[in-house]
N, C-alpha and C. Protein backbone atom coordinates (compact mmCIF):
# COMPACT_ATOMS: atom_id res chain seq x y z
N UNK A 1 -21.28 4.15 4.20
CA UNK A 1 -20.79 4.87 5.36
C UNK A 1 -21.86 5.82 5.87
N UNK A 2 -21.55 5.95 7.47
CA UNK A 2 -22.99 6.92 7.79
C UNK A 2 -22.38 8.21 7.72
N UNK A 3 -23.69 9.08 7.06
CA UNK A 3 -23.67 10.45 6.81
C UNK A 3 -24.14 11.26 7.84
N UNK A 4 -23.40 12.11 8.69
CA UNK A 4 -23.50 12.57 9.29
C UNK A 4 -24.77 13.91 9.87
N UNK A 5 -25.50 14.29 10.87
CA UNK A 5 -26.27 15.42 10.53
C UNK A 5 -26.06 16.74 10.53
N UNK A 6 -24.80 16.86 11.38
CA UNK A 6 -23.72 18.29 10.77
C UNK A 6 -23.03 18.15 10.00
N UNK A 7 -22.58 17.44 8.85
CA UNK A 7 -22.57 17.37 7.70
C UNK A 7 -23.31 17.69 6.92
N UNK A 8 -24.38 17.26 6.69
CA UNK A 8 -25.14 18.01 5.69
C UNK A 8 -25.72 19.10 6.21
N UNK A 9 -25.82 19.73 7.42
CA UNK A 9 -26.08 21.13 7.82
C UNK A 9 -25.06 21.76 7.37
N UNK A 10 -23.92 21.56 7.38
CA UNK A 10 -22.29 21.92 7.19
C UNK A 10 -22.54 22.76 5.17
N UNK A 11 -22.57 21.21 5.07
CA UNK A 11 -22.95 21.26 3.48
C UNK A 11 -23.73 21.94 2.59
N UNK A 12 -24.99 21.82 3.04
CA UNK A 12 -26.49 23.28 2.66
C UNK A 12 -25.63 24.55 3.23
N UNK A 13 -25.33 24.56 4.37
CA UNK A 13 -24.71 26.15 4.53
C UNK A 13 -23.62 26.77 3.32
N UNK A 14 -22.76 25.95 3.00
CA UNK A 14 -21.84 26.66 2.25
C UNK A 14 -22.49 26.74 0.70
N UNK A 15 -23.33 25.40 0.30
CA UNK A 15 -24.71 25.44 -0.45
C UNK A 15 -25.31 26.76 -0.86
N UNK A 16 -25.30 27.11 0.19
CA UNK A 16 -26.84 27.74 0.36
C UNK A 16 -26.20 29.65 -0.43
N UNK A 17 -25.32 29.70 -0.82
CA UNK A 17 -24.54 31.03 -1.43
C UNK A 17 -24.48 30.57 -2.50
N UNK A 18 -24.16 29.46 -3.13
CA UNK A 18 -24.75 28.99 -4.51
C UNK A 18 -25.41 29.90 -5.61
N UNK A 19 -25.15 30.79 -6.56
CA UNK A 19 -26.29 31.00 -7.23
C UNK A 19 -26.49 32.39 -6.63
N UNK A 20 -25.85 33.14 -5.34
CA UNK A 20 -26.44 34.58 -5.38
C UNK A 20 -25.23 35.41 -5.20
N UNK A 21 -23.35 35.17 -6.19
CA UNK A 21 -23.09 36.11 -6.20
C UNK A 21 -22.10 35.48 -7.47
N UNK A 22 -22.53 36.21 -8.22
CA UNK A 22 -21.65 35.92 -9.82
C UNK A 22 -20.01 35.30 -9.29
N UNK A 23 -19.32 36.71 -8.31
CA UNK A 23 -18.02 36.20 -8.36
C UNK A 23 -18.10 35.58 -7.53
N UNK A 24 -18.35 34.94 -6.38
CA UNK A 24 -18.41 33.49 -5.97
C UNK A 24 -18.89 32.44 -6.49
N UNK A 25 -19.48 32.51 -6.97
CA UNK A 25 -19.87 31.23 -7.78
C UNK A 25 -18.07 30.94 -9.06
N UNK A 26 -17.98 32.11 -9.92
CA UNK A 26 -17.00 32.07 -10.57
C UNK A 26 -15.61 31.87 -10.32
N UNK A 27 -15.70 31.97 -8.37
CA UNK A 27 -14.20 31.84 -8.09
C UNK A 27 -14.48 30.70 -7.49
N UNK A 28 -15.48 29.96 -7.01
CA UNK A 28 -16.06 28.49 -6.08
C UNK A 28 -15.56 27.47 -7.46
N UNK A 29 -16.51 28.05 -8.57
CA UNK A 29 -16.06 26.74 -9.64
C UNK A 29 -14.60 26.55 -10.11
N UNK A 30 -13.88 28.09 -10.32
CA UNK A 30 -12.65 27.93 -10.78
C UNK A 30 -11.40 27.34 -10.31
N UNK A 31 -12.03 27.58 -9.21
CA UNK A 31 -10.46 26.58 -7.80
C UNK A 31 -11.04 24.89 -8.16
N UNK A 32 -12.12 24.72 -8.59
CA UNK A 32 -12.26 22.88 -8.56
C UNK A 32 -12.34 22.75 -10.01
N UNK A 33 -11.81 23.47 -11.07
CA UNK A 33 -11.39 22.95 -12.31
C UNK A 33 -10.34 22.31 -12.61
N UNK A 34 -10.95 21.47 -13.75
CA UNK A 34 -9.58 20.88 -13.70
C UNK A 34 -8.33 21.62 -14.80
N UNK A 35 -9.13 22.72 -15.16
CA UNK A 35 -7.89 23.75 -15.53
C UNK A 35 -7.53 24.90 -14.75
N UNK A 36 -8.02 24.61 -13.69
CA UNK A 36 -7.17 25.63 -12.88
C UNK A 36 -5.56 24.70 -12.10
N UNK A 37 -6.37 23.42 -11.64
CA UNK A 37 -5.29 22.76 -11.50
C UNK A 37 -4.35 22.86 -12.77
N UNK A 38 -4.44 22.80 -13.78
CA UNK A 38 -3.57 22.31 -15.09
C UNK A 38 -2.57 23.52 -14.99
N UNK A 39 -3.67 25.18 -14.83
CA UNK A 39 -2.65 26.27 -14.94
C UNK A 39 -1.64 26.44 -13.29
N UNK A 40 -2.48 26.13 -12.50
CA UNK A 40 -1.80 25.92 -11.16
C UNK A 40 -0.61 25.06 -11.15
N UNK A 41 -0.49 23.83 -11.31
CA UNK A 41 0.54 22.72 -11.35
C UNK A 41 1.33 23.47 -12.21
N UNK A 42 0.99 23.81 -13.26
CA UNK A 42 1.63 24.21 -14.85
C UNK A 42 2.92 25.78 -13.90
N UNK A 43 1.99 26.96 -13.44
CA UNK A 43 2.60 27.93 -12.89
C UNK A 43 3.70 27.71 -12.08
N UNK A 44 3.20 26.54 -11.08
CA UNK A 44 3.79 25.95 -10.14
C UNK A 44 5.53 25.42 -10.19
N UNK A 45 5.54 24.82 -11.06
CA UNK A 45 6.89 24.50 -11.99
C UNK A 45 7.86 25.00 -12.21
N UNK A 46 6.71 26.05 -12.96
CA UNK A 46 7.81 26.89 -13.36
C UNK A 46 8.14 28.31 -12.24
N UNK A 47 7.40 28.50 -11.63
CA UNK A 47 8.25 29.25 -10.63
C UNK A 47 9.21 28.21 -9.70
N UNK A 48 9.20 26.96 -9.70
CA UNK A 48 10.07 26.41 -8.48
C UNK A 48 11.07 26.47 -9.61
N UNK A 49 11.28 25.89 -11.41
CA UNK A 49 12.95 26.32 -11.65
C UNK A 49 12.83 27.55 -11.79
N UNK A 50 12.46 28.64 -11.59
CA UNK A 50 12.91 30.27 -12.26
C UNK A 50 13.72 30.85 -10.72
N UNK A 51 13.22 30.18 -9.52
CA UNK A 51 13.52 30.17 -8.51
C UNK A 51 14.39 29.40 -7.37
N UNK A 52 14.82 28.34 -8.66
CA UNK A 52 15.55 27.70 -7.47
C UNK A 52 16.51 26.87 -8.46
N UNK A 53 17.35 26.30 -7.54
CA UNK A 53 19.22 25.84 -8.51
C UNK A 53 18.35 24.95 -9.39
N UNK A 54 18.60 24.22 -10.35
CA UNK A 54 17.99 23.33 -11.85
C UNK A 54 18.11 22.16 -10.97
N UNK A 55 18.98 21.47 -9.84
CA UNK A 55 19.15 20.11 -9.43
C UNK A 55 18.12 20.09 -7.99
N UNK A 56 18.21 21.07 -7.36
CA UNK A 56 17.10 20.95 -6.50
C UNK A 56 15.41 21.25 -6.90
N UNK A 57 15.23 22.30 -7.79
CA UNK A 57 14.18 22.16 -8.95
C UNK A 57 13.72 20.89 -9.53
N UNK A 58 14.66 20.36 -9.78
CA UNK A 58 14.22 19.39 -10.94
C UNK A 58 13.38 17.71 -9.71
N UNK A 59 14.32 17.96 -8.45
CA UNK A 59 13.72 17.25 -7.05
C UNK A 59 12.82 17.60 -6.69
N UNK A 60 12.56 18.38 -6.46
CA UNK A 60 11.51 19.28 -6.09
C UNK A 60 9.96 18.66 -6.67
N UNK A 61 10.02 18.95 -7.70
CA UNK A 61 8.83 18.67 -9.05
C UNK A 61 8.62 17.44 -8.72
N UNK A 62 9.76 16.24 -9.32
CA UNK A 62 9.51 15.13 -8.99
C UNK A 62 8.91 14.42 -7.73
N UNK A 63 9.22 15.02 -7.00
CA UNK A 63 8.75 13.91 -5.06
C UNK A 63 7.38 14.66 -5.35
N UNK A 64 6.72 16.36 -6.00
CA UNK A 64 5.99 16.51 -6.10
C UNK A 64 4.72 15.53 -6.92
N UNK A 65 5.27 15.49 -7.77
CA UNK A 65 4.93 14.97 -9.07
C UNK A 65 4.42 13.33 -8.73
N UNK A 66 5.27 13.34 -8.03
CA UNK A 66 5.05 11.69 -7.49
C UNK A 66 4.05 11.29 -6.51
N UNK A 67 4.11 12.32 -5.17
CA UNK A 67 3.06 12.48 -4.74
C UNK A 67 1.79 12.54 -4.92
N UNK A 68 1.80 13.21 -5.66
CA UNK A 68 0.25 13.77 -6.87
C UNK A 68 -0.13 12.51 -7.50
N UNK A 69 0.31 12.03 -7.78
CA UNK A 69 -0.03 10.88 -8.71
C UNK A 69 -0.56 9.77 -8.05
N UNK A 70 0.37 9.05 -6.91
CA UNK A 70 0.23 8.61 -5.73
C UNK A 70 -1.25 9.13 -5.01
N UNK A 71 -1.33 9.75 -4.87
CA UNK A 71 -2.31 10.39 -3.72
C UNK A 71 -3.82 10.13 -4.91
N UNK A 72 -3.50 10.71 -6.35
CA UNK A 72 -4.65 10.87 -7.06
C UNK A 72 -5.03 8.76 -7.16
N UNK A 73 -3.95 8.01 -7.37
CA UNK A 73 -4.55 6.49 -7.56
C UNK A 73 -5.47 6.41 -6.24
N UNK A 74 -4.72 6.66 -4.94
CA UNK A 74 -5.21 6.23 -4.17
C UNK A 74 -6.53 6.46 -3.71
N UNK A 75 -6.65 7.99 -3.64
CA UNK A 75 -7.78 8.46 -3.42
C UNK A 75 -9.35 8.23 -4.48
N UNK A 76 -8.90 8.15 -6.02
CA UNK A 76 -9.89 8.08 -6.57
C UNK A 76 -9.81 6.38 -7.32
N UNK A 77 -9.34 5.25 -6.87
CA UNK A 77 -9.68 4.29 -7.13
C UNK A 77 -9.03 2.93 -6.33
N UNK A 78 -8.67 3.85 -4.77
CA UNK A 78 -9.00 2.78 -3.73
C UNK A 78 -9.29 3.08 -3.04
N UNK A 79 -10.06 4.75 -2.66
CA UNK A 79 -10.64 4.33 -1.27
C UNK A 79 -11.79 4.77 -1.76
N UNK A 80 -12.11 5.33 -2.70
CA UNK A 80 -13.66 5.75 -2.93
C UNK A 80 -14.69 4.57 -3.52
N UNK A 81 -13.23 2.96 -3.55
CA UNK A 81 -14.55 2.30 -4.54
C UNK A 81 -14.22 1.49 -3.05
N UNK A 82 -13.66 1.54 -2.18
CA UNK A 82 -13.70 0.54 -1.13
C UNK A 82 -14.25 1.31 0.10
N UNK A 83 -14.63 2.47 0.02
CA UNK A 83 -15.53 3.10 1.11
C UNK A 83 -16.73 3.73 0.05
N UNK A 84 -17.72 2.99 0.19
CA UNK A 84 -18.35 3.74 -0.65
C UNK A 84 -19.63 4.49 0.11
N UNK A 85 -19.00 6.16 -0.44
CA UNK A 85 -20.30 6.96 0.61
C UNK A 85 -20.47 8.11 -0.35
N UNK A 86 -22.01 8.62 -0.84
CA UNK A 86 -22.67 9.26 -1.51
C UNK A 86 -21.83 10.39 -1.58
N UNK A 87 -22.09 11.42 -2.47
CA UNK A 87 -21.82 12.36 -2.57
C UNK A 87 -22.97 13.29 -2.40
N UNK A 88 -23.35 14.04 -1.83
CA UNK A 88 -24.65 14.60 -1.45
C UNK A 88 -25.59 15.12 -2.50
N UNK A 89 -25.35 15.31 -3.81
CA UNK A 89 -26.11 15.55 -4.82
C UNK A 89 -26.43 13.56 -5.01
N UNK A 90 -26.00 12.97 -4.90
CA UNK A 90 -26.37 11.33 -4.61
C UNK A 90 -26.92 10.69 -3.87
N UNK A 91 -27.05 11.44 -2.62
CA UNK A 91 -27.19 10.64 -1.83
C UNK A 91 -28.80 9.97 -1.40
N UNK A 92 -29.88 10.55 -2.36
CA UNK A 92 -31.13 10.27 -2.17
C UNK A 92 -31.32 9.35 -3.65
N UNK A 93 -29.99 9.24 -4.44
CA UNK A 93 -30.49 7.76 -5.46
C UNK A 93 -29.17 6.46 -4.76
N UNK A 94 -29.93 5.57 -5.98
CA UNK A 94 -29.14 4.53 -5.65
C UNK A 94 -28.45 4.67 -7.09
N UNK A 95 -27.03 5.23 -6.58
CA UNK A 95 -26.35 5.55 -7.97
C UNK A 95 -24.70 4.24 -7.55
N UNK A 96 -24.57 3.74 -8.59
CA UNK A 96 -23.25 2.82 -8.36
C UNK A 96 -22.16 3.08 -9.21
N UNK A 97 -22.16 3.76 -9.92
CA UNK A 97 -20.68 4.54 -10.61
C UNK A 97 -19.64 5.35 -9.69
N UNK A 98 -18.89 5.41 -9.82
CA UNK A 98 -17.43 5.27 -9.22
C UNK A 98 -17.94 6.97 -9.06
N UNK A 99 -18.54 7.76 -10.40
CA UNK A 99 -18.55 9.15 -9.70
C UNK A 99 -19.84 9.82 -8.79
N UNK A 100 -20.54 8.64 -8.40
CA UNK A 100 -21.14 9.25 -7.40
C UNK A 100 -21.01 8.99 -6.01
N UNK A 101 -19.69 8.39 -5.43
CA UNK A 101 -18.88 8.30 -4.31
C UNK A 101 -18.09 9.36 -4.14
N UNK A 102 -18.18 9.87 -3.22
CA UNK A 102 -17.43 11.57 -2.66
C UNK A 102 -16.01 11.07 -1.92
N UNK A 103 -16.30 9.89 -0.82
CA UNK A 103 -15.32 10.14 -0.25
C UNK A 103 -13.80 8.87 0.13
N UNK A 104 -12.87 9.50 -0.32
CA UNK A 104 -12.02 10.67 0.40
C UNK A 104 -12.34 11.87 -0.88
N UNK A 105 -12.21 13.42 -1.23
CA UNK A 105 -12.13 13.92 -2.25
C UNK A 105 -10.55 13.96 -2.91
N UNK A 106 -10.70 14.28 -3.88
CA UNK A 106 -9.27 13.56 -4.83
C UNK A 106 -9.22 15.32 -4.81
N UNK A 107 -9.67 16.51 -5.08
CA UNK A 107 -9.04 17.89 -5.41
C UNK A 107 -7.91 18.36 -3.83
N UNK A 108 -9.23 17.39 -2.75
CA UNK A 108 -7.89 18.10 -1.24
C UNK A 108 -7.07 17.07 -1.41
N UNK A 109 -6.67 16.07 -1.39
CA UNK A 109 -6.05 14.72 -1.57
C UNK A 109 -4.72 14.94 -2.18
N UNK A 110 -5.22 15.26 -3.49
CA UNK A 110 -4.23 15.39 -4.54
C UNK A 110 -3.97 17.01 -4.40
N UNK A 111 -4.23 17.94 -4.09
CA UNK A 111 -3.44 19.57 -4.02
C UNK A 111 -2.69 19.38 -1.95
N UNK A 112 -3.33 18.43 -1.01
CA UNK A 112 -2.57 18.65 -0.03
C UNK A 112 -1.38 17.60 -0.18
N UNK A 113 -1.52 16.69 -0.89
CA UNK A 113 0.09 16.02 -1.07
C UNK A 113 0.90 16.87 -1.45
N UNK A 114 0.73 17.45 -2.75
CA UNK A 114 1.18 18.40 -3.47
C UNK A 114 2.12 19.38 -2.45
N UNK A 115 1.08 20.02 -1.40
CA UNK A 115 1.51 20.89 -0.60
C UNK A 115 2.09 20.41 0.57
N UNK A 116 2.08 19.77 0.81
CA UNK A 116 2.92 18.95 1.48
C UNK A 116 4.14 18.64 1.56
N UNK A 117 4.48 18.42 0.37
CA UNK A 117 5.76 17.79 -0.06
C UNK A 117 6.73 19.65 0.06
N UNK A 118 5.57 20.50 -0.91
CA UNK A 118 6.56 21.63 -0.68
C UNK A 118 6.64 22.49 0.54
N UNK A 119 5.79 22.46 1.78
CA UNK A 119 6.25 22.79 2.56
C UNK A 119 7.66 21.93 3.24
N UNK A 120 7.08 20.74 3.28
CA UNK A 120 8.70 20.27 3.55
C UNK A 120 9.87 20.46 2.81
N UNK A 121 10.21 20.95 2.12
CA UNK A 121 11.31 21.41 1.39
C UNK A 121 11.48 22.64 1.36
N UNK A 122 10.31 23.33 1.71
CA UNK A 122 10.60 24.93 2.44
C UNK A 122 9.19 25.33 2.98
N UNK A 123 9.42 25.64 4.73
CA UNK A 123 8.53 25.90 5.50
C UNK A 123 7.60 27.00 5.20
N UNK A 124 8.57 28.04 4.56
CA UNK A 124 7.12 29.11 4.40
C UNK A 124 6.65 29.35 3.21
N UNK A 125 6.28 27.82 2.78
CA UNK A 125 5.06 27.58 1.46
C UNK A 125 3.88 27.44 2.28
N UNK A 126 4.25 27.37 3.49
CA UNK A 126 2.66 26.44 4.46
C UNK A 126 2.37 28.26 4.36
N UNK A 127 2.50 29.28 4.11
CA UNK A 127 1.77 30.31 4.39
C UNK A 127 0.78 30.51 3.01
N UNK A 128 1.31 29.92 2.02
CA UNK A 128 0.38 30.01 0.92
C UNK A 128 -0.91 28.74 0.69
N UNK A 129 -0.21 28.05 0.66
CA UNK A 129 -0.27 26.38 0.30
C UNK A 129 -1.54 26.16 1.10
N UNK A 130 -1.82 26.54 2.97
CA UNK A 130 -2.96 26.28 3.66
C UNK A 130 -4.00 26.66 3.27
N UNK A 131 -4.43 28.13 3.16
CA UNK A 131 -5.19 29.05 2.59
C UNK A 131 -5.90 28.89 1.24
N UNK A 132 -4.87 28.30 0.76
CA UNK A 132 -5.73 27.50 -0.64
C UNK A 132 -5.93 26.89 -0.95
N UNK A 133 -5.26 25.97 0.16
CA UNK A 133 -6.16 24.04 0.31
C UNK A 133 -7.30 24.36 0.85
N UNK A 134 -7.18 25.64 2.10
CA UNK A 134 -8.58 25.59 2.58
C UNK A 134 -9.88 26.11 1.55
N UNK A 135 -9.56 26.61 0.41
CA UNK A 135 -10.15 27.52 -0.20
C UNK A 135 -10.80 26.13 -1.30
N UNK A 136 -9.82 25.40 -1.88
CA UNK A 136 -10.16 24.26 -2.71
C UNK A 136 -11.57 23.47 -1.78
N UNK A 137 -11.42 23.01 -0.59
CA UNK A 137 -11.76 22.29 -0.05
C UNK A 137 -13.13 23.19 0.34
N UNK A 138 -13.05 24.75 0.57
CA UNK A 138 -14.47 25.15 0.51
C UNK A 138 -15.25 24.46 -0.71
N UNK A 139 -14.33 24.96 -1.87
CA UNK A 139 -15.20 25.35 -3.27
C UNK A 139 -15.81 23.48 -3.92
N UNK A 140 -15.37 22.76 -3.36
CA UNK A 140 -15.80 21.22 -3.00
C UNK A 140 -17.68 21.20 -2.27
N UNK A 141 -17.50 22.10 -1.03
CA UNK A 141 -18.77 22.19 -0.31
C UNK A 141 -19.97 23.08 -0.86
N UNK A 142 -19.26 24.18 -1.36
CA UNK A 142 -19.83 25.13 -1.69
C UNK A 142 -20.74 24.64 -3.46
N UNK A 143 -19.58 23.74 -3.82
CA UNK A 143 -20.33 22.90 -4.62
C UNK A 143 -21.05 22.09 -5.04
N UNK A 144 -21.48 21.62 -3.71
CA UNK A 144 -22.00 20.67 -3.19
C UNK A 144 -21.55 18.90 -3.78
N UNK A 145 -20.29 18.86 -3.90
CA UNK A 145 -19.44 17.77 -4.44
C UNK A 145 -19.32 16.62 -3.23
N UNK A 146 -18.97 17.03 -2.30
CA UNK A 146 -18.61 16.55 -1.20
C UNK A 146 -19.04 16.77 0.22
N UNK A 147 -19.10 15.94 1.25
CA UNK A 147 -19.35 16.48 2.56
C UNK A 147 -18.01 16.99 2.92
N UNK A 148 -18.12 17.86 4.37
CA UNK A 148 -17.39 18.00 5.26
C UNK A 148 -16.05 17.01 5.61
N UNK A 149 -16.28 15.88 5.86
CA UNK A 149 -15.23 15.09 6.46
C UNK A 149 -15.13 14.47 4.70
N UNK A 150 -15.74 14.33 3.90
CA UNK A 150 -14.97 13.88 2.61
C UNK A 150 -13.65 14.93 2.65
N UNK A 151 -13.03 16.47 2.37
CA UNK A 151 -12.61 17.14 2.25
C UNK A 151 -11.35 16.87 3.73
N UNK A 152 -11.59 17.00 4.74
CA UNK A 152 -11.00 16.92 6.12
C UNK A 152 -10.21 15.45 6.01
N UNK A 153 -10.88 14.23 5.53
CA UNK A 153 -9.86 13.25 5.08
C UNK A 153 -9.37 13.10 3.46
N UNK A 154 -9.57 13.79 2.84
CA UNK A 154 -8.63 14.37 1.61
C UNK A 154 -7.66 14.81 1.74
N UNK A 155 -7.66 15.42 2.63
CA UNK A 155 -6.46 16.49 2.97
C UNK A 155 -5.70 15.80 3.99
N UNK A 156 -6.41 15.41 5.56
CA UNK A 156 -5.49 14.25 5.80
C UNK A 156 -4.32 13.19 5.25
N UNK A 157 -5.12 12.43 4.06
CA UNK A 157 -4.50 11.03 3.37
C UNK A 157 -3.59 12.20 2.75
N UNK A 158 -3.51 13.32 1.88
CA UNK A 158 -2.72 13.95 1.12
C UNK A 158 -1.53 14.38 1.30
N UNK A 159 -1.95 14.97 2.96
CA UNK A 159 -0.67 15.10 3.89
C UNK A 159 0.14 14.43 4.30
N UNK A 160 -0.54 13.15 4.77
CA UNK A 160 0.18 12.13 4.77
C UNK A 160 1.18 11.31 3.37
N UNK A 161 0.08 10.95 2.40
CA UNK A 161 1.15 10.81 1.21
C UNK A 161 2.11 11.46 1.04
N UNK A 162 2.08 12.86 1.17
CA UNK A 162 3.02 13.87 0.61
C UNK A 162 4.49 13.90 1.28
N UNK A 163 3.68 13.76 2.89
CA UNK A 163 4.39 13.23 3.77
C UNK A 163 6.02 12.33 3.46
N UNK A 164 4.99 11.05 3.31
CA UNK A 164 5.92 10.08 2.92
C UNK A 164 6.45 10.06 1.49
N UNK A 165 6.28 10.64 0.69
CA UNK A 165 6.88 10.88 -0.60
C UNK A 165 8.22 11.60 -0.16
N UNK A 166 8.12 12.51 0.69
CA UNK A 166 9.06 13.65 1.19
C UNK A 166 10.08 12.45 1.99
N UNK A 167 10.06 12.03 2.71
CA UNK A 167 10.58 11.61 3.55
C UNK A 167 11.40 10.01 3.07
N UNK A 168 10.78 9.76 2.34
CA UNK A 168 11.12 8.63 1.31
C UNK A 168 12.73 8.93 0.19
N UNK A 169 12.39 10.84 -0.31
CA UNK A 169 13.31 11.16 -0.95
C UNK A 169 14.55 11.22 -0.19
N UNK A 170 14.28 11.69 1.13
CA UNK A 170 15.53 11.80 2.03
C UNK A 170 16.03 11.05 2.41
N UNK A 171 15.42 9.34 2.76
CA UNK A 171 15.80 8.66 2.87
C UNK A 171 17.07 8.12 1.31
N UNK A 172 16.82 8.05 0.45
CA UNK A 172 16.84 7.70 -0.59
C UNK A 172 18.19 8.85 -0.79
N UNK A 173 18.61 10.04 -0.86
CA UNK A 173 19.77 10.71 -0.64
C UNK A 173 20.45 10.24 0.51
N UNK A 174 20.13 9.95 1.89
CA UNK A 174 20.84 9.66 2.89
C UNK A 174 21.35 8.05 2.28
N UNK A 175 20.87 7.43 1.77
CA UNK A 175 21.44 5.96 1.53
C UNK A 175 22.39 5.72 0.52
N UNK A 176 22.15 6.56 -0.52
CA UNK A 176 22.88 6.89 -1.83
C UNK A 176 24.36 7.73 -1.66
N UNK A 177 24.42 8.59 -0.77
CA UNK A 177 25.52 8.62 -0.34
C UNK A 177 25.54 8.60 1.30
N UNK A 178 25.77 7.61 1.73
CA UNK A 178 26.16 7.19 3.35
C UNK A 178 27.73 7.62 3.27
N UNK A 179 27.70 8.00 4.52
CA UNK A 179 28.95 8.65 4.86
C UNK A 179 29.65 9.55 4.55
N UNK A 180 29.49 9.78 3.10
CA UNK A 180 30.09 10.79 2.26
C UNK A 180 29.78 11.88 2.27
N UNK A 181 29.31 13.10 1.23
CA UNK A 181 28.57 13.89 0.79
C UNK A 181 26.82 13.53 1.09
N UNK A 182 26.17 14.35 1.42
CA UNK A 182 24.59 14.52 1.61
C UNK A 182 24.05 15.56 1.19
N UNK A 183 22.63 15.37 0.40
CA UNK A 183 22.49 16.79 0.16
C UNK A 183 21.21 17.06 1.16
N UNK A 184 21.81 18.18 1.30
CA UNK A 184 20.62 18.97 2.34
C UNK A 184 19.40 20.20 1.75
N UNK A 185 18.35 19.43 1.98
CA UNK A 185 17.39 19.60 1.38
C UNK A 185 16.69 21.24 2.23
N UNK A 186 17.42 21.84 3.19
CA UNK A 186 16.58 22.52 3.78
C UNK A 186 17.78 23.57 3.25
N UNK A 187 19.05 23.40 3.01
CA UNK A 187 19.67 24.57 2.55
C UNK A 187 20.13 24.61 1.21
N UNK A 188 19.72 23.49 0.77
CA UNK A 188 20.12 23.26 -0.89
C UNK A 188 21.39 23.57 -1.79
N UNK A 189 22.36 22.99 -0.71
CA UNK A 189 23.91 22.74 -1.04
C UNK A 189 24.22 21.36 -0.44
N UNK A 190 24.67 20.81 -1.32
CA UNK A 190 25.81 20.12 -0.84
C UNK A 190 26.86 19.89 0.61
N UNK A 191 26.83 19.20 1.22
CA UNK A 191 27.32 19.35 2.29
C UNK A 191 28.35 18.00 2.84
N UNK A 192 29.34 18.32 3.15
CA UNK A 192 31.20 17.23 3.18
C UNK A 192 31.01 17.06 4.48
């Protein structure tokens, strides 16, 4: 795929802070660990049951959960081995392993499904949820992991998965009980 030339201007810029401030560097790497995700997902959980009824909780997680998973096959072993485009620390060898293909990125991919799914089940998660996709999706550039539009269609496909994970569940309550009882996912009762 062609690499763009504001892309990698894009890329050296956020680059280019690399290396001259302890806590950026320490908060750039820590958002693209994969134990921050572990304690993130992990936190995540458990504030949706400490916070919410055990039957809509326990939905919740799952369409999440499902998403995530979904979004992580897709992103990191069908579109990165069927689009295959460097990752910019790559992109001046001829490297053919699965991890030196950047794009789509699997951290926006897999955290905007994620977020996705829970803004649709309650709107003002998008006040948290954006801010720290956008922040993931810096610490990607800043890492020099990925280009620009790797990150911008991560988060795209993620939204979209998450999307349809969401929308899939509702379908899936609306069919399960037709006519009857429905549960309503935006007020989380039961409804005759």
């Amino acid at each position: 795929m062609i690499i763009f030339g504001w892309e990698r201007a894009v890329t050296n810029w956020f680059s280019s802070f690399a290396g001259k401030n302890w806590w950026l560097d320490t908060m750039m790497t820590a958002l693209s660990s994969k134990l921050f995700g572990a304690i993130f997902f992990t936190g995540l959980i458990i504030a949706i049951f400490a916070r919410t009824e055990r039957a809509r909780a326990r939905w919740i997680v799952s369409v999440s959960l499902v998403a995530l998973v979904i979004a992580d096959l897709i992103s990191r072993h069908l579109v990165k081995e069927l689009l295959v485009r460097p990752r910019p620390r790559f992109e001046d060898h001829m490297c053919m392993d699965p991890h030196c293909f950047g794009f789509v990125s699997s951290h926006a991919t897999d955290f905007f499904a994620v977020a996705s799914v829970l803004v649709f089940f309650n709107r003002r998660n998008i006040w948290w949820c954006v801010p720290l996709g956008v922040l993931i999706c810096c610490s990607r550039l800043f890492l020099f992991d990925h280009f620009p539009l790797d990150v911008l269609a991560g988060a795209a496909l993620g939204s979209i998965i998450g999307g349809i994970s969401y929308f899939g569940y509702r379908n899936y309550w609306r069919r399960r009980y037709n006519g009857g009882t429905t549960f309503d996912s935006r007020r989380s009762k039961w409804e005759v």
